[in-house]
N, C-alpha and C. Protein backbone atom coordinates (compact mmCIF):
# COMPACT_ATOMS: atom_id res chain seq x y z
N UNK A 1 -5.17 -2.28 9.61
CA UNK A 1 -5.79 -0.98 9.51
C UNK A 1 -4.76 0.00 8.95
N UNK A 2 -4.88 0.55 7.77
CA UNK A 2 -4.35 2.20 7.29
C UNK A 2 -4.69 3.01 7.69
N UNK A 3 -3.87 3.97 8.11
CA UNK A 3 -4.16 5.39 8.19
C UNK A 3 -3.45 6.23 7.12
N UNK A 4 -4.70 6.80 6.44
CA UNK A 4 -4.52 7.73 5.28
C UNK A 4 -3.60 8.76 5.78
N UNK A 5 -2.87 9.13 4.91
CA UNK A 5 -1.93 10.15 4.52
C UNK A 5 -2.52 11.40 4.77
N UNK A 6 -4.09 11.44 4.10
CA UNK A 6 -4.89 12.82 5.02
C UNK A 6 -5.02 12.75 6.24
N UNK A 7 -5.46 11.81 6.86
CA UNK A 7 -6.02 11.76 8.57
C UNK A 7 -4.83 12.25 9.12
N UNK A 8 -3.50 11.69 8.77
CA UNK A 8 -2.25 11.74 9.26
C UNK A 8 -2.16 13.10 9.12
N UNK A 9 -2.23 13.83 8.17
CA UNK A 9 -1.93 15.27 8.14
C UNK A 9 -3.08 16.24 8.32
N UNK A 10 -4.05 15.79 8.72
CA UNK A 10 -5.22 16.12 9.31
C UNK A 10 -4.83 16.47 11.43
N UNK A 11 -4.76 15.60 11.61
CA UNK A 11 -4.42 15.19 12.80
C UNK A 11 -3.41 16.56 13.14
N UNK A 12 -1.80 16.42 12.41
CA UNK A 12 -0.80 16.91 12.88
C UNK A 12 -1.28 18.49 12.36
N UNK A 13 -1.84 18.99 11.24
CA UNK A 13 -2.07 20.36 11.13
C UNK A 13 -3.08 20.31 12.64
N UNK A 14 -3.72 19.79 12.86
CA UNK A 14 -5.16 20.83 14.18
C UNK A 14 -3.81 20.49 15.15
N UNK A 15 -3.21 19.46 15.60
CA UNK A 15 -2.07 19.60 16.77
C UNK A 15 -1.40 21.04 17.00
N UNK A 16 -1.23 21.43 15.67
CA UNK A 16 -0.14 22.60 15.63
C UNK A 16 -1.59 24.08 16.14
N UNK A 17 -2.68 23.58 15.32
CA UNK A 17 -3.62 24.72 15.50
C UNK A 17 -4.00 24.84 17.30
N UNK A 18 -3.46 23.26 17.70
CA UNK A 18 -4.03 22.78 18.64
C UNK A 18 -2.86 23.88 20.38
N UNK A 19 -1.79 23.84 19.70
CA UNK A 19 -0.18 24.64 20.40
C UNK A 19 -0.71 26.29 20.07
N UNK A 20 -1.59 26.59 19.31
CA UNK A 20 -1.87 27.84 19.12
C UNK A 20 -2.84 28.55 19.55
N UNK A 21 -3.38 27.56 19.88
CA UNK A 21 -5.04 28.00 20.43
C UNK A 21 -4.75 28.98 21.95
N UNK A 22 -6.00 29.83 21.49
CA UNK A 22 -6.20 30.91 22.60
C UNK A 22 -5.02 32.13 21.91
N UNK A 23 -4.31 32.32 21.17
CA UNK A 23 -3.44 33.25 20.64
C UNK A 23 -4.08 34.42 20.12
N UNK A 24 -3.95 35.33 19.59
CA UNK A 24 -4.89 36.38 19.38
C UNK A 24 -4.88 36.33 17.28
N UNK A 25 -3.84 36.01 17.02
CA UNK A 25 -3.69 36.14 15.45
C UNK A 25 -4.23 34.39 14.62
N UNK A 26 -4.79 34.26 14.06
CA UNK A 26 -5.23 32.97 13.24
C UNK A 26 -3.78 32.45 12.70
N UNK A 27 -3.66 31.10 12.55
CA UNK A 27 -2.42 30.53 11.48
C UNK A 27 -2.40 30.30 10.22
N UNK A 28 -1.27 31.51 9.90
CA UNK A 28 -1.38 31.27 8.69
C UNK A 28 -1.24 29.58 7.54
N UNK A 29 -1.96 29.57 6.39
CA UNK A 29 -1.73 28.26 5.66
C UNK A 29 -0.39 27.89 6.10
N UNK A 30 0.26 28.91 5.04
CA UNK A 30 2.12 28.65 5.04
C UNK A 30 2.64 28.25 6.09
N UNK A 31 2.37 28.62 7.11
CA UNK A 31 3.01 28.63 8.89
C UNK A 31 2.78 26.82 8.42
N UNK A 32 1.21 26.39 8.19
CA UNK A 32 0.70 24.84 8.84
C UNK A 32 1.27 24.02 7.79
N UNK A 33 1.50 24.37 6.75
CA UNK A 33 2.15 23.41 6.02
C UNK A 33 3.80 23.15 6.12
N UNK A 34 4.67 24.72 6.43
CA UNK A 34 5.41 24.51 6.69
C UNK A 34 6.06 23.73 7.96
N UNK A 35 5.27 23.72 9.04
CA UNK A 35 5.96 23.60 10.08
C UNK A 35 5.35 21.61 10.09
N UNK A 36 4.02 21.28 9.60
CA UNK A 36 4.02 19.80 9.56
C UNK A 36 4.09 19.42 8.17
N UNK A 37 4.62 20.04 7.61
CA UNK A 37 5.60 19.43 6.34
C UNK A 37 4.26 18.30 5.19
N UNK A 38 3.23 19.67 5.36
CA UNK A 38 2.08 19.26 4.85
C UNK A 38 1.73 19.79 2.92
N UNK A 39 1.95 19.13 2.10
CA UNK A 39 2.02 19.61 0.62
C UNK A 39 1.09 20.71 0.84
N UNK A 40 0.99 22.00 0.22
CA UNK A 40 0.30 22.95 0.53
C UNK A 40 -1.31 22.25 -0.76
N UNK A 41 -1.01 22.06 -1.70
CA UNK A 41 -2.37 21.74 -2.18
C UNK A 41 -3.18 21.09 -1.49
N UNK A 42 -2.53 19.87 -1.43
CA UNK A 42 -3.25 18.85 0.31
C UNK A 42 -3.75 19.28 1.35
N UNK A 43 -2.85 20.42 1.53
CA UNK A 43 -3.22 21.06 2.94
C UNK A 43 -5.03 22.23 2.69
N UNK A 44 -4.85 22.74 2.01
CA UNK A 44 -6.24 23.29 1.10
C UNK A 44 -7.45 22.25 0.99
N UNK A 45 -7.12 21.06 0.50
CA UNK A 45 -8.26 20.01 0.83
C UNK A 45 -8.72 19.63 2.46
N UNK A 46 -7.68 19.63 2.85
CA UNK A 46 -7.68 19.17 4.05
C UNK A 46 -8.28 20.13 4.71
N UNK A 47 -8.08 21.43 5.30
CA UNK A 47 -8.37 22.57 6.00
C UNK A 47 -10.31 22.74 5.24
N UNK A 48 -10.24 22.21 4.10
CA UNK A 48 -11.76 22.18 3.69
C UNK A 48 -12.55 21.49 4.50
N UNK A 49 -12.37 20.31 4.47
CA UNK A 49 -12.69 19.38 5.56
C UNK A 49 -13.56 19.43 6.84
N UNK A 50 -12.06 20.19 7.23
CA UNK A 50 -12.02 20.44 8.94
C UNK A 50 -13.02 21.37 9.21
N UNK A 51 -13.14 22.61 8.33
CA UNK A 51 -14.34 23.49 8.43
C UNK A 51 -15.32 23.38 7.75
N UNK A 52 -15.89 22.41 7.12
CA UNK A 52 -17.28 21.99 6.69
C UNK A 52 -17.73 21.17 7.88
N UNK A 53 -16.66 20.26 8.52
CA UNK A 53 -17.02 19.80 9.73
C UNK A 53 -17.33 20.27 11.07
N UNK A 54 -16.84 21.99 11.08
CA UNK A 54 -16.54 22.52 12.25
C UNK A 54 -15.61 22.74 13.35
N UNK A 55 -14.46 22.27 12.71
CA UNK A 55 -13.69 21.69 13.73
C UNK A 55 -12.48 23.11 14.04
N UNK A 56 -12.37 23.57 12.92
CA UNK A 56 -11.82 24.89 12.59
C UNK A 56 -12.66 25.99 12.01
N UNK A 57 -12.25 27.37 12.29
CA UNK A 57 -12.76 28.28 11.11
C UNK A 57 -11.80 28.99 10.90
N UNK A 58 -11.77 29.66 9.28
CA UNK A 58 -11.15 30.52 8.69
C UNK A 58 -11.61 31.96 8.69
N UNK A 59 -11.01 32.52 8.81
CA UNK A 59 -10.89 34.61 8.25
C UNK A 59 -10.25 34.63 6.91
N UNK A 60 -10.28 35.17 6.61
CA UNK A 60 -9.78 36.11 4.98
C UNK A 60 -9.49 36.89 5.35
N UNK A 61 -8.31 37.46 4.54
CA UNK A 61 -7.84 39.28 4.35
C UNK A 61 -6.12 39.17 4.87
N UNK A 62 -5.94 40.19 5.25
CA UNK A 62 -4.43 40.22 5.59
C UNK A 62 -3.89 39.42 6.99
N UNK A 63 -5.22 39.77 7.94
CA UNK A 63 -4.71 39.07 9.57
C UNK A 63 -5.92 37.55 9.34
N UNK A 64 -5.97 37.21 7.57
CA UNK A 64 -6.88 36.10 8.10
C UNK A 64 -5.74 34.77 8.86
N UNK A 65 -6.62 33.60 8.34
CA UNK A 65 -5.90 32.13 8.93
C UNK A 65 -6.90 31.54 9.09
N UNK A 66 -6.19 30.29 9.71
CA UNK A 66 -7.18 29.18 10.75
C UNK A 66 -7.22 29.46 12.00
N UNK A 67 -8.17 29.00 12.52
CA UNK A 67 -7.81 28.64 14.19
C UNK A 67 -8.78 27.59 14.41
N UNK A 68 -8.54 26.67 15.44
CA UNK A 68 -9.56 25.95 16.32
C UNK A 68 -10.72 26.49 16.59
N UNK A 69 -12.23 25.77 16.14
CA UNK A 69 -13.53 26.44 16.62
C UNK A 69 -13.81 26.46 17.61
N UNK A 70 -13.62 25.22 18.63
CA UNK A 70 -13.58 25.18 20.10
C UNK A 70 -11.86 24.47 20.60
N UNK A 71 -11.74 24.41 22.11
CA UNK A 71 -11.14 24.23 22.77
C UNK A 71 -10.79 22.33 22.44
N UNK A 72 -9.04 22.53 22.16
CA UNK A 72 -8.56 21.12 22.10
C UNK A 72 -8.82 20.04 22.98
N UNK A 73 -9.26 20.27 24.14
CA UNK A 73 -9.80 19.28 25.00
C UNK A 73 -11.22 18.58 24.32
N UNK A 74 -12.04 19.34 23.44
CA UNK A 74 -13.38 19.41 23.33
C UNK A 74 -13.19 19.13 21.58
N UNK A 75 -12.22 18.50 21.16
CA UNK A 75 -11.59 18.05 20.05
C UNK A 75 -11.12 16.51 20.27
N UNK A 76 -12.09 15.39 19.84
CA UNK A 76 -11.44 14.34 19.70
C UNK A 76 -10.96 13.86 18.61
N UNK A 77 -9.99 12.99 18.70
CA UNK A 77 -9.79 12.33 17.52
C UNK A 77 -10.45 11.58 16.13
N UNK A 78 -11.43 11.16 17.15
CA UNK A 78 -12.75 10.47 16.24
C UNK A 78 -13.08 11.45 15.32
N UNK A 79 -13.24 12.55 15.79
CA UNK A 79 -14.27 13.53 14.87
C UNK A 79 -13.30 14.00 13.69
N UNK A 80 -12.18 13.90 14.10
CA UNK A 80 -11.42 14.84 12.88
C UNK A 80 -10.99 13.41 11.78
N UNK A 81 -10.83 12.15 12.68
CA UNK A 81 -11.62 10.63 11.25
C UNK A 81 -12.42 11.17 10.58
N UNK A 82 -13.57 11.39 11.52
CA UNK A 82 -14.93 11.52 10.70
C UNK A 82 -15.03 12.86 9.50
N UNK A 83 -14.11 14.00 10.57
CA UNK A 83 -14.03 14.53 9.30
C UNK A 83 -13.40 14.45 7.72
N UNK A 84 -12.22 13.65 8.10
CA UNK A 84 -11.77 13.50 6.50
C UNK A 84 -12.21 12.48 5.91
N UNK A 85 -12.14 10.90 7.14
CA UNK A 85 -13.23 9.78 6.03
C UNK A 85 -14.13 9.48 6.14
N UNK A 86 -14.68 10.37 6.81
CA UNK A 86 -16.68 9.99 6.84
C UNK A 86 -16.95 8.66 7.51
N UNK A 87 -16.24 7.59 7.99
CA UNK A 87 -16.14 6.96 8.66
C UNK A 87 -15.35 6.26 9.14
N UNK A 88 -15.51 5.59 10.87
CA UNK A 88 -14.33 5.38 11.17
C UNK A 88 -13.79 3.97 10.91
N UNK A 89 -14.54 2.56 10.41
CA UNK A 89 -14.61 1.30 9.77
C UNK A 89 -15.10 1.31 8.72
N UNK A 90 -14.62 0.85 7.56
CA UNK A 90 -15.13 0.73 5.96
C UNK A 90 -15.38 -0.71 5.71
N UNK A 91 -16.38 -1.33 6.12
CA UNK A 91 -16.70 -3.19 5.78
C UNK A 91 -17.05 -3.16 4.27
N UNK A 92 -16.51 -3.91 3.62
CA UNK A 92 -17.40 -4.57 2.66
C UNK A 92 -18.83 -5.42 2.67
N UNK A 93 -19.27 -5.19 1.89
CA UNK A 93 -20.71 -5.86 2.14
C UNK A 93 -21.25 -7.20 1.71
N UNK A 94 -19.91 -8.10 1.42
CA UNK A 94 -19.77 -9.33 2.01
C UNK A 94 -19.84 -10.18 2.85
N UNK A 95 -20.72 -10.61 3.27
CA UNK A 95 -20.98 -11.64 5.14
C UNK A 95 -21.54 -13.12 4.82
N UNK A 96 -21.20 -13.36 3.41
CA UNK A 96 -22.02 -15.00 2.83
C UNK A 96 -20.69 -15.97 2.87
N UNK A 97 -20.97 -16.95 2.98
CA UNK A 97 -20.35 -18.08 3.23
C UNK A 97 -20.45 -18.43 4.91
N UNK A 98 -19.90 -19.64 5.40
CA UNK A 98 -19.90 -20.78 6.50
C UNK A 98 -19.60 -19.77 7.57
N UNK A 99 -18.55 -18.74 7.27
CA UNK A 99 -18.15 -17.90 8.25
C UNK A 99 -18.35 -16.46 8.59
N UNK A 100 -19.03 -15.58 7.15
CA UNK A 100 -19.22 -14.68 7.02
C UNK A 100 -19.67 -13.62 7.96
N UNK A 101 -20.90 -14.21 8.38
CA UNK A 101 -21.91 -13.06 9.58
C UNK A 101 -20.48 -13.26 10.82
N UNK A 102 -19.76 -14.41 11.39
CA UNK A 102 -18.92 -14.30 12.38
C UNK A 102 -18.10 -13.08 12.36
N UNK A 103 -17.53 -13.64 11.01
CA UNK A 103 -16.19 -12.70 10.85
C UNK A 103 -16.08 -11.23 10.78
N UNK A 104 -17.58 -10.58 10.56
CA UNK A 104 -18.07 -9.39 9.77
C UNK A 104 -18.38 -9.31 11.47
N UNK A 105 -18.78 -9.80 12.53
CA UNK A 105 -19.18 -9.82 13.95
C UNK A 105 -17.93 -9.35 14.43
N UNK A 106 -17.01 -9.93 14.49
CA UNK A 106 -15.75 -9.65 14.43
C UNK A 106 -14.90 -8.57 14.33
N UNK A 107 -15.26 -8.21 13.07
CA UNK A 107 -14.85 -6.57 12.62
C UNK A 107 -15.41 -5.65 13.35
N UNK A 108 -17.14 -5.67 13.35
CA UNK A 108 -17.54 -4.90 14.03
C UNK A 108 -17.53 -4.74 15.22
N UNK A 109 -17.33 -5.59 16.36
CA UNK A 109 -16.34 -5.68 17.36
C UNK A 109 -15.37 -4.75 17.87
N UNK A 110 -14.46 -4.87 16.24
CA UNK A 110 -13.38 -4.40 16.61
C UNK A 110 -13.12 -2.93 16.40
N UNK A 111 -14.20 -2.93 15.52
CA UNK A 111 -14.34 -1.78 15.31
C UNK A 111 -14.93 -0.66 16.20
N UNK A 112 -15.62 -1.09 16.97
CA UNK A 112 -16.46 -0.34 18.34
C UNK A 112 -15.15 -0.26 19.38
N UNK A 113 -14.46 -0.83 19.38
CA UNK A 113 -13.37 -0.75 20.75
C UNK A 113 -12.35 0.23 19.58
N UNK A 114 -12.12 0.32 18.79
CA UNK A 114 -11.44 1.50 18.29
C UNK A 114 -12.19 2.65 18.11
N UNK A 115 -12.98 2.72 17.67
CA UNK A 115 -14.00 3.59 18.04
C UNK A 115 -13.83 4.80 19.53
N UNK A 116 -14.22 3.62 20.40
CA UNK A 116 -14.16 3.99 21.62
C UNK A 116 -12.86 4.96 22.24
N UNK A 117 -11.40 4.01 21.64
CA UNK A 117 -10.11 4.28 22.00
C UNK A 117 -10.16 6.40 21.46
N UNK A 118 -10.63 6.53 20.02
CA UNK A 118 -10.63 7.48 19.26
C UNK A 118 -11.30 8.45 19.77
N UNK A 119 -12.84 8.38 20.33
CA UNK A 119 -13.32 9.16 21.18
C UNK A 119 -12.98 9.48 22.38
N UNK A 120 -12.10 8.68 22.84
CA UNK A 120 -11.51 8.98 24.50
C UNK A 120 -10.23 9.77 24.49
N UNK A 121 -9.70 9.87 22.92
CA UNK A 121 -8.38 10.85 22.70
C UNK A 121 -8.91 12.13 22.19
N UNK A 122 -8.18 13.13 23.11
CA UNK A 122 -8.66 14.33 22.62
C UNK A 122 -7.32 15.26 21.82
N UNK A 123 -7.56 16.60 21.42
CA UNK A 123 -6.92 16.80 20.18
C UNK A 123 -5.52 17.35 21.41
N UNK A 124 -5.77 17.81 22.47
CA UNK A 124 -4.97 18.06 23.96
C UNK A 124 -4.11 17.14 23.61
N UNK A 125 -3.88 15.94 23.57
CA UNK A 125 -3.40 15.04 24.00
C UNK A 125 -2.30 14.47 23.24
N UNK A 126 -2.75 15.36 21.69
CA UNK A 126 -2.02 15.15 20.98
C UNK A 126 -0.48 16.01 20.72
N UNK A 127 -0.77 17.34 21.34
CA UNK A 127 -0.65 18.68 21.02
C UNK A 127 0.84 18.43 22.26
N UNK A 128 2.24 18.48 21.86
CA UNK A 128 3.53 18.21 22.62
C UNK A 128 3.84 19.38 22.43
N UNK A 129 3.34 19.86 24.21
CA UNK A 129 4.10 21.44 24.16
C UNK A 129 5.21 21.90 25.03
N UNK A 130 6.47 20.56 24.85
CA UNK A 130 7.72 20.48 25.07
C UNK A 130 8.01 19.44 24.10
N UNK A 131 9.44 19.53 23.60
CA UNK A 131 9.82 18.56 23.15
C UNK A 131 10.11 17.06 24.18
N UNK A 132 9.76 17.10 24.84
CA UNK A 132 10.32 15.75 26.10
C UNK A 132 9.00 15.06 25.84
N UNK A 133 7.93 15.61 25.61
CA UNK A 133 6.24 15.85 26.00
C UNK A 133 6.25 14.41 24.55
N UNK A 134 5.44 13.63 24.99
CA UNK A 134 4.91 12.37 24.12
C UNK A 134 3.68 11.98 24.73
N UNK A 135 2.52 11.35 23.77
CA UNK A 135 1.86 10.96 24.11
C UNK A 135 1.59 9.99 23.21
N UNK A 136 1.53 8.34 23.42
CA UNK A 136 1.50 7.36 22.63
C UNK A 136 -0.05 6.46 22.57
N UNK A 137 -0.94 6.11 21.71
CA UNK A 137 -1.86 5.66 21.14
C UNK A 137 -1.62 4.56 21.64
């Protein structure tokens, strides 16, 4: 299994939105790219994403930014997959030959228990608000 370079920087920008939440001022782009070392063009696709999905909203103007739409607890992991790759297993639609329907049984399998793992992590969990603070997948 890969994890895209977006999800990855998907993930770590809402973490940071995630250390900010409840603050009174939105984060700025610059702040989120700078601080998770996110290419700022990338980061523009990405932040698209997140708020077509809901997961964030933006302001405009001088005090605009991002912020979290709801509460990081109420932020799983799954969803912010779903938001950048629209899904969370990509099968090919190959299942012919002696072994095919098994193996494709298989995937999908495995794919439901990751699934599961993804929905049971919330965006909280991700969000290390000490440096000592880890939380491992």
């Amino acid at each position: 299994m890969k994890i895209s370079a977006q999800l990855d920087y998907a993930c770590r920008v809402l973490a940071e939105l995630g250390r900010l939440h409840g603050r009174s001022a939105p984060a700025r782009g610059e702040h989120l790219a700078e601080v998770e070392a996110v290419p700022p063009p990338f980061l523009t696709q990405i932040l698209q994403k997140l708020r077509h999905a809901g997961l964030i909203v933006s302001r405009r103007g001088i005090q605009g930014g991002y912020a979290l739409a709801r509460p990081p607890a109420e932020i799983t992991v799954l969803d912010i997959l779903l938001a950048v790759e629209g899904q969370a297993l990509q099968l090919g639609g190959n299942s012919e030959g002696r072994s095919g329907r098994r193996v494709r049984q298989v995937w999908l399998e495995l794919g439901a228990v990751i699934e599961a793992r993804l929905r049971a992590t919330t965006l909280d969990q991700l969000v290390a608000r000490e440096a000592a603070a880890m939380y491992y997948i």
